[in-house]
Protein backbone atom coordinates (compact mmCIF):
# COMPACT_ATOMS: atom_id res chain seq x y z
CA UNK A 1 24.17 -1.30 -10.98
CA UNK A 2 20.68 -1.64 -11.66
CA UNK A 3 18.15 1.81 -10.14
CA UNK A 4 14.58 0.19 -11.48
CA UNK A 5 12.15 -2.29 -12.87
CA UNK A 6 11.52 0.79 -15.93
CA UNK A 7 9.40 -2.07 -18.16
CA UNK A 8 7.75 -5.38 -18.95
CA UNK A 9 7.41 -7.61 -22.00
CA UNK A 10 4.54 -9.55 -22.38
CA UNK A 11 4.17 -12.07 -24.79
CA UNK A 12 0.32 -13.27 -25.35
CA UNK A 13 -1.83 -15.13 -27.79
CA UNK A 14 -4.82 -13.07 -26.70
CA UNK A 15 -3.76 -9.49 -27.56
CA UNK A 16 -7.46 -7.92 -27.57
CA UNK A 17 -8.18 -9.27 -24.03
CA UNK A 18 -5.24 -7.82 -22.88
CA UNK A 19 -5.82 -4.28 -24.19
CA UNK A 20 -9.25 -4.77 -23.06
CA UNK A 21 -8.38 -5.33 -19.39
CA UNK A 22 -5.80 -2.91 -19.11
CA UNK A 23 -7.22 0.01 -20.82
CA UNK A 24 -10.80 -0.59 -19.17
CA UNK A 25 -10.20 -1.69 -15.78
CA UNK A 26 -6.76 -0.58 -14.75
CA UNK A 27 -6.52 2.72 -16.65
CA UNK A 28 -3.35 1.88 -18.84
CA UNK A 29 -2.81 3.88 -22.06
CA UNK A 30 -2.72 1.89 -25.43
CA UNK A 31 -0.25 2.91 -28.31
CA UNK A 32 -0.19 0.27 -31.15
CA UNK A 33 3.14 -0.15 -32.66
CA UNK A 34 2.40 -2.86 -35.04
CA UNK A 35 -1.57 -3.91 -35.50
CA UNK A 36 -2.59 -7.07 -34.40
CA UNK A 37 1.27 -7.35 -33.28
CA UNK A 38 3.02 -5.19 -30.90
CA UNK A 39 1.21 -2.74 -28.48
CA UNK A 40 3.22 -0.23 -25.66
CA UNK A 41 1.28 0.25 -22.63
CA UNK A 42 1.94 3.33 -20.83
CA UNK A 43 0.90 4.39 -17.60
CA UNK A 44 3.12 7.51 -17.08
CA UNK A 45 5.30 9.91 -19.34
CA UNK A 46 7.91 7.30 -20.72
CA UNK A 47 7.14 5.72 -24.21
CA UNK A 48 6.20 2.49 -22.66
CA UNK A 49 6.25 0.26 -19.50
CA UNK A 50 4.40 -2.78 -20.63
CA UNK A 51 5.42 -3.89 -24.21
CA UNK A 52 2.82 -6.28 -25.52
CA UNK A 53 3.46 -8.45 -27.94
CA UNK A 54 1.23 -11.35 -30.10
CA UNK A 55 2.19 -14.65 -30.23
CA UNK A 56 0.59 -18.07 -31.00
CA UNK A 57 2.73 -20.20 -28.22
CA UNK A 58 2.94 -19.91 -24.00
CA UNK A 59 2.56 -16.85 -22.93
CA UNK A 60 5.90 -15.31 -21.73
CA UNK A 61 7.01 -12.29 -19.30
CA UNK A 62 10.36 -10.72 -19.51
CA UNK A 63 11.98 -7.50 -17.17
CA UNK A 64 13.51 -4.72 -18.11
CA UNK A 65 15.44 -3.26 -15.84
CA UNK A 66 17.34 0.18 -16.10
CA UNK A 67 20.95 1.13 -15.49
CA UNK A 68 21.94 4.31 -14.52
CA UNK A 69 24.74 4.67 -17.46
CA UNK A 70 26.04 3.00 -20.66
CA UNK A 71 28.99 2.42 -18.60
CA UNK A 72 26.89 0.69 -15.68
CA UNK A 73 25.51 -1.62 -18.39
CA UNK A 74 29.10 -2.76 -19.51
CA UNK A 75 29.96 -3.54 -16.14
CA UNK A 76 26.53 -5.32 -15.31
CA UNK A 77 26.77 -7.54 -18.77
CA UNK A 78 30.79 -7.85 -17.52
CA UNK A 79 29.43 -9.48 -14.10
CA UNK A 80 26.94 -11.81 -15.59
CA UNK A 81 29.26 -13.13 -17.81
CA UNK A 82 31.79 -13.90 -15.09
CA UNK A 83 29.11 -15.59 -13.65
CA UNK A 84 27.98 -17.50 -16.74
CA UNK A 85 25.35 -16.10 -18.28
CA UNK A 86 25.32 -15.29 -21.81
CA UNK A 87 24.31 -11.59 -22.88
CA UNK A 88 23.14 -10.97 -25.89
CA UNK A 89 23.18 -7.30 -27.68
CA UNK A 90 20.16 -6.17 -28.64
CA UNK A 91 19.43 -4.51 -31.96
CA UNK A 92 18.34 -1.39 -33.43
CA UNK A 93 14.91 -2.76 -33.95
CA UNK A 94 14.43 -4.03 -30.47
CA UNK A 95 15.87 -0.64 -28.55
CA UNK A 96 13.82 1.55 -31.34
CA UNK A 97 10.71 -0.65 -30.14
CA UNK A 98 11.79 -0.31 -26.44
CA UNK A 99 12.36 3.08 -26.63
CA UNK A 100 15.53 2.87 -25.29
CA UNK A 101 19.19 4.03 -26.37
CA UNK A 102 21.11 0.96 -25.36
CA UNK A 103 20.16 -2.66 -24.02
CA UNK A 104 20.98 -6.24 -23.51
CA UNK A 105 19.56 -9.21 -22.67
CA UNK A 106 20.07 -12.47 -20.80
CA UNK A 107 18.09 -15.65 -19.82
CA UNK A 108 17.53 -16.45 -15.86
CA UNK A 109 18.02 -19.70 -14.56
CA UNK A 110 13.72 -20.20 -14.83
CA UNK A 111 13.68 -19.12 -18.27
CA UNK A 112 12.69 -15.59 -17.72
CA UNK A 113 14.09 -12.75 -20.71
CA UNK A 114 16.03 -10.31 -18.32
CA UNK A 115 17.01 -7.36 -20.47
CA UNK A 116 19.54 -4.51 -19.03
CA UNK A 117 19.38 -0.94 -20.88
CA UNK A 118 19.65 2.17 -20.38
CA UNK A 119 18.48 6.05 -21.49
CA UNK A 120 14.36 4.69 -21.47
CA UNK A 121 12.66 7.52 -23.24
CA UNK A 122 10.18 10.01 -22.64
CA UNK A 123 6.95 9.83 -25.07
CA UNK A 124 6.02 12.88 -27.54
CA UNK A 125 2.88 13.07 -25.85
CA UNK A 126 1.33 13.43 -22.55
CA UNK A 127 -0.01 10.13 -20.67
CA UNK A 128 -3.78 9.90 -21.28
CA UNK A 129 -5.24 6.85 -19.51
CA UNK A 130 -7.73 4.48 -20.62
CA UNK A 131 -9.97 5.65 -17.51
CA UNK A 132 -10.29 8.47 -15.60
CA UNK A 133 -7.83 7.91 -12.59
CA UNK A 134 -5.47 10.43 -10.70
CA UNK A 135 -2.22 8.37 -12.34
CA UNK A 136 0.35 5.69 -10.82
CA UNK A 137 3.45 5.99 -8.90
CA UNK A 138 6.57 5.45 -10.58
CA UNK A 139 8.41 8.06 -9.02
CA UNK A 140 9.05 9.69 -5.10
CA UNK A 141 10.31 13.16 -5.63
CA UNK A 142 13.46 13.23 -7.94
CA UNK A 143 14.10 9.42 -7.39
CA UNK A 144 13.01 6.88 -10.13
CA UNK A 145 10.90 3.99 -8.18
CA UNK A 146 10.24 2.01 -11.85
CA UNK A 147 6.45 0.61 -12.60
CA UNK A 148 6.41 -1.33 -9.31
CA UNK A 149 7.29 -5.27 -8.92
CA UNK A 150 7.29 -8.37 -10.49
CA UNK A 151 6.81 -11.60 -8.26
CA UNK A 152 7.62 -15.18 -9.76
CA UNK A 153 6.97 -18.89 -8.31
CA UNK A 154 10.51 -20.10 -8.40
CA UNK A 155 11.44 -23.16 -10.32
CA UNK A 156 14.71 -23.31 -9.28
CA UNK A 157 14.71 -21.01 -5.97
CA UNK A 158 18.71 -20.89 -4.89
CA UNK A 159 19.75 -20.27 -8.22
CA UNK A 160 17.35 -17.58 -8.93
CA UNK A 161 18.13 -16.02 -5.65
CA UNK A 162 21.98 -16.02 -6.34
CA UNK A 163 21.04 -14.61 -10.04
CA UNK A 164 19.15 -11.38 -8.35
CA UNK A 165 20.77 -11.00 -5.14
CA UNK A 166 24.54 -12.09 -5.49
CA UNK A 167 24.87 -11.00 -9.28
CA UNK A 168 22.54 -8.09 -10.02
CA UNK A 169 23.27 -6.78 -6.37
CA UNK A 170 19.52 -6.71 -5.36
CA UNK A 171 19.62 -6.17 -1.59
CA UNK A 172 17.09 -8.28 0.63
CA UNK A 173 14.26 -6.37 2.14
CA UNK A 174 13.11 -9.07 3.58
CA UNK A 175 11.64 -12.96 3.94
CA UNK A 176 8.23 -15.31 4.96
CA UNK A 177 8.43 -18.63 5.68
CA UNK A 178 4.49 -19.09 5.41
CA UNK A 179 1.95 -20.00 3.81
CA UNK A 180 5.05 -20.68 1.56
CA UNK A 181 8.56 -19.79 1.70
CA UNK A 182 8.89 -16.39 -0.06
CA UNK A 183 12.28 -13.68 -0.17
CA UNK A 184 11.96 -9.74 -1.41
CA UNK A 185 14.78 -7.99 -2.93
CA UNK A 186 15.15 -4.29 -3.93
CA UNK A 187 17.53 -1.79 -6.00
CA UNK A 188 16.13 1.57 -4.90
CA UNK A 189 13.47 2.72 -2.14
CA UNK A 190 10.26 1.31 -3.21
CA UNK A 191 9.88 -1.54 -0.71
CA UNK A 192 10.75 -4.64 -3.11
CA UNK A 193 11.82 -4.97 -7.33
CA UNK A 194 11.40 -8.57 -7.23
CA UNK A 195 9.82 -11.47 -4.87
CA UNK A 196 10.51 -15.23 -5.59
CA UNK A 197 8.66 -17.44 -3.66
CA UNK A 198 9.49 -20.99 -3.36
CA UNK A 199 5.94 -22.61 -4.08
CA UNK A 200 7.00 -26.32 -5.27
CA UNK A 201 4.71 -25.71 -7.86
CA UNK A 202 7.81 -25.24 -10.71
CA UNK A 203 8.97 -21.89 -12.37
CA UNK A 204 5.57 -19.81 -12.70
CA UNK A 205 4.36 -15.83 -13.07
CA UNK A 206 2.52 -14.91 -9.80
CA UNK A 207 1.77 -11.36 -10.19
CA UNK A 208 3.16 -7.82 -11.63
CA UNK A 209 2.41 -4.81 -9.48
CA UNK A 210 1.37 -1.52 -10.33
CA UNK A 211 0.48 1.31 -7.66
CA UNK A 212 -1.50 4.04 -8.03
CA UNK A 213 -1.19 7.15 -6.76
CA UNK A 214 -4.55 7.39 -5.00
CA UNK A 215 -6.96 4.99 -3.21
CA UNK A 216 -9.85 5.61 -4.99
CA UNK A 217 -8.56 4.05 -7.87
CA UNK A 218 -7.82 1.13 -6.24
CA UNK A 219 -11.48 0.72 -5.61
CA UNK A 220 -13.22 1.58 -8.98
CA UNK A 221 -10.71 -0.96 -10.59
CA UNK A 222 -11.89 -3.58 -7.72
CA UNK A 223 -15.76 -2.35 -8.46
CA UNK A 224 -15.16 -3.60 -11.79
CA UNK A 225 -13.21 -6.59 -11.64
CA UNK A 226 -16.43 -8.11 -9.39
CA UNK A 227 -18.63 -7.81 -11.77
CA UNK A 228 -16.74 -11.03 -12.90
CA UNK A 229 -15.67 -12.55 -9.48
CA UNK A 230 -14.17 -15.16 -11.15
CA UNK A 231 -11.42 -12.82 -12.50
CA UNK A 232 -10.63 -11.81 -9.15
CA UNK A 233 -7.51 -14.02 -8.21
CA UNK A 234 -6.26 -12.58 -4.93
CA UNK A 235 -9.02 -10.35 -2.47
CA UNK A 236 -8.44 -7.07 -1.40
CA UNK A 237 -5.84 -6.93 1.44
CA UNK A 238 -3.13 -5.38 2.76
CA UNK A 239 0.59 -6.66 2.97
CA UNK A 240 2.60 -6.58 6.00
CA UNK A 241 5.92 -6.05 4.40
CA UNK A 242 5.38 -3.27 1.68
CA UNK A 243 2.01 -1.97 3.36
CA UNK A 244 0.51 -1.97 -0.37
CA UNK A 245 -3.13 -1.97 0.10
CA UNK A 246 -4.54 -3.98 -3.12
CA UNK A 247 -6.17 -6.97 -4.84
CA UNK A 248 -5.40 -9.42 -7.88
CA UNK A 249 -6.73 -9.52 -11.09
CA UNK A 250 -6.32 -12.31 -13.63
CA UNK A 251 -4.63 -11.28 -16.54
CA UNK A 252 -5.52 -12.85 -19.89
CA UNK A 253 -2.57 -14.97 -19.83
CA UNK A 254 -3.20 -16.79 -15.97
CA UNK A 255 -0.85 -14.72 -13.77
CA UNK A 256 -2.35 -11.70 -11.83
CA UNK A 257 -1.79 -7.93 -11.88
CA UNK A 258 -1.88 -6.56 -8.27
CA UNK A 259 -3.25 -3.11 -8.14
CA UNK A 260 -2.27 -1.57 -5.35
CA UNK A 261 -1.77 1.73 -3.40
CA UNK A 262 0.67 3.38 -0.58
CA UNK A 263 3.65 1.12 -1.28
CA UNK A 264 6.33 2.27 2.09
CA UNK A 265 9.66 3.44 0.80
CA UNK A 266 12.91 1.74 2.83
CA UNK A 267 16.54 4.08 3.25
CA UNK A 268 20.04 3.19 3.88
CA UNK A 269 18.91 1.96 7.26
CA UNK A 270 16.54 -0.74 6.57
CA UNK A 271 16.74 -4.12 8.81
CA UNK A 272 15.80 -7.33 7.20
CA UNK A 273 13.14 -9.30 9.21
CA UNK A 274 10.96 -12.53 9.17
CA UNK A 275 7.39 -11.30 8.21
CA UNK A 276 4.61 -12.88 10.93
CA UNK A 277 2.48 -13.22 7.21
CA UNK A 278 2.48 -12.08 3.76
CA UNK A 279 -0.88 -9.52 5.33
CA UNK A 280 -1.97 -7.95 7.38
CA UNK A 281 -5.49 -9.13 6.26
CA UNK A 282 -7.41 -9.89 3.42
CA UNK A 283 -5.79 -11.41 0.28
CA UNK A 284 -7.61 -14.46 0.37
CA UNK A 285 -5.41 -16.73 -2.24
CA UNK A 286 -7.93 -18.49 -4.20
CA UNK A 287 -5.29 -20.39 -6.26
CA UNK A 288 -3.52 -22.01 -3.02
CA UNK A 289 -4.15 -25.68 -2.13
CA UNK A 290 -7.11 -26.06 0.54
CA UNK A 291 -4.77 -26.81 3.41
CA UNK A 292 -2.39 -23.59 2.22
CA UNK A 293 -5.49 -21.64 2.02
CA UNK A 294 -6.39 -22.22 5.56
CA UNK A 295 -3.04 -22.10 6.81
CA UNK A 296 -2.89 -18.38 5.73
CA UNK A 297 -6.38 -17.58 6.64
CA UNK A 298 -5.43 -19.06 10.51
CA UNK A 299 -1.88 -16.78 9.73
CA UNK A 300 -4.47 -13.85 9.15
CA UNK A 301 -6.70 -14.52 12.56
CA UNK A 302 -2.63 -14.60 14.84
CA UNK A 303 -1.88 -11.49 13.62
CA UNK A 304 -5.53 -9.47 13.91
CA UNK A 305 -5.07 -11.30 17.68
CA UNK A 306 -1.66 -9.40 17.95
CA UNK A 307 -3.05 -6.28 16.99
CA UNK A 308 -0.63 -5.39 14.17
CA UNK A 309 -1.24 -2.45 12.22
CA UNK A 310 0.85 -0.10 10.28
CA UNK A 311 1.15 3.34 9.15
CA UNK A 312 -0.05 4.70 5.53
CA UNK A 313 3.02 5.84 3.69
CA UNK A 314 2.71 8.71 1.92
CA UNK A 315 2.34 8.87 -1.74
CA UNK A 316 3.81 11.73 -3.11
């Protein structure tokens, strides 16, 4: 039903800061659509994959998601109406600003915009990043892996989880129980589409992932981001369950942008599993409570004890 998270929506009162940090530190290309109004970020050949947009209220985040056919989308917007959701059509102003030839759009059980479209379209003119980097990874071969993840603090976790899973047909990759109860899902190879972690801390934006497509990047964007420590929100680590090496940088907005590199692709035969951790090390959560914090930190020391380690997936 769904092949890829293809684009974001970003709704912000601070539009400068925004083009500011993404442009300067993590190499995104700026197109405004609208001054002062509506901006596409691009970080590959496609029109746009982060669609910023001014506003005066709380900032918001919505998904796009792709289909692979106008037909697929009739079935998808068929489903979630069976299931109770009410789907919108979108109109010509919102797929010409999109960039896409057809879409729809829904509202999750936490509030998120969820929009479904289809034929996402190439831009007139070749990606030209904001710094010099060697590009991010939104494909593997012939197979369309979308801009990376999105990872949101549950408000209400089962129903969200039935939403994504049961309704969208997002397959589990896999689960952690600590520092805090968190479950990945995916719709094509690239390790996980969506996380929702059940924090207690009420429907929230934790963190949108982009990878790069080499290391180096990683690094120069982390270089950086300390010369303000204060805007680093997450330390550089490594996950156990994706095997993205990366850290977390504050957006303008409060939620984080993990920049990351060497995300593993799964296949057909994938088996679900408990993760010991959410890393293998690093990460240090500044934004957990002090008891969390050390939790995870004594979660880190089991597993260097254990000796875990894992392979770097290739990223090509």
């Amino acid at each position: 039903m769904i092949n890829a998270l293809s684009y974001v929506l970003i709704g912000t009162p601070d539009l400068p800061a925004w083009i500011q940090m993404a442009t300067t530190i993590a190499g995104l290309q700026a197109e405004e659509v609208e001054p002062g109004k509506s901006v596409r970020l691009r970080l590959d050949d496609k029109v746009q994959r982060l669609l910023l947009q001014a506003g005066t209220g709380k900032p918001t985040l919505g998904m796009g998601y792709t289909v692979t056919s106008p037909e697929a989308l009739t079935a998808a917007t068929a489903k979630l109406e069976a299931a109770g959701f009410s789907v919108t059509p979108s109109t010509a102003e919102e797929r010409a600003l999109r960039g896409v030839s057809a879409m729809a759009h829904f509202i999750d059980p936490d509030g998120y915009r969820v929009e479904l479209a289809h034929g996402l379209q190439s831009a007139a003119t070749p990606f030209v990043p904001g710094r010099p980097i060697g590009g991010f990874r939104t494909r593997a071969g012939d197979i369309d892996l979308g801009i990376g993840h999105t990872a949101l603090m549950a408000g209400d976790f089962a129903a969200m989880k039935h939403l994504y899973h049961e309704v969208l047909g997002f397959a589990m990759s896999d689960r952690a129980t600590a520092p805090f109860v968190a479950e990945f899902f995916h719709v094509n190879p690239r390790h996980h589409t969506i996380g929702l972690a059940d924090t207690g801390t009420g429907p929230g934006v934790y963190h949108l992932m982009l990878e790069y497509k080499e290391w180096d990047d990683v690094g120069r964007a982390y270089d950086m981001a300390l010369e303000q420590p204060e805007s680093i929100g997450v330390s550089l680590g490594r996950h156990s369950n994706d095997h993205v090496t990366s850290f977390y940088l504050r957006t303008p907005d409060g939620w984080m942008l993990e920049l990351g590199w060497a995300g593993r692709l799964i296949g057909k035969d994938w088996q679900i599993s408990e993760l010991p951790g959410m890393s293998l090390w690093g990460h240090d959560r500044t934004w957990l409570p002090p008891a969390k914090r050390e939790q995870a930190r004594q979660i880190l020391k089991d597993i260097a004890a254990q000796g875990l380690r894992a392979p770097i997936a290739p990223t090509e």
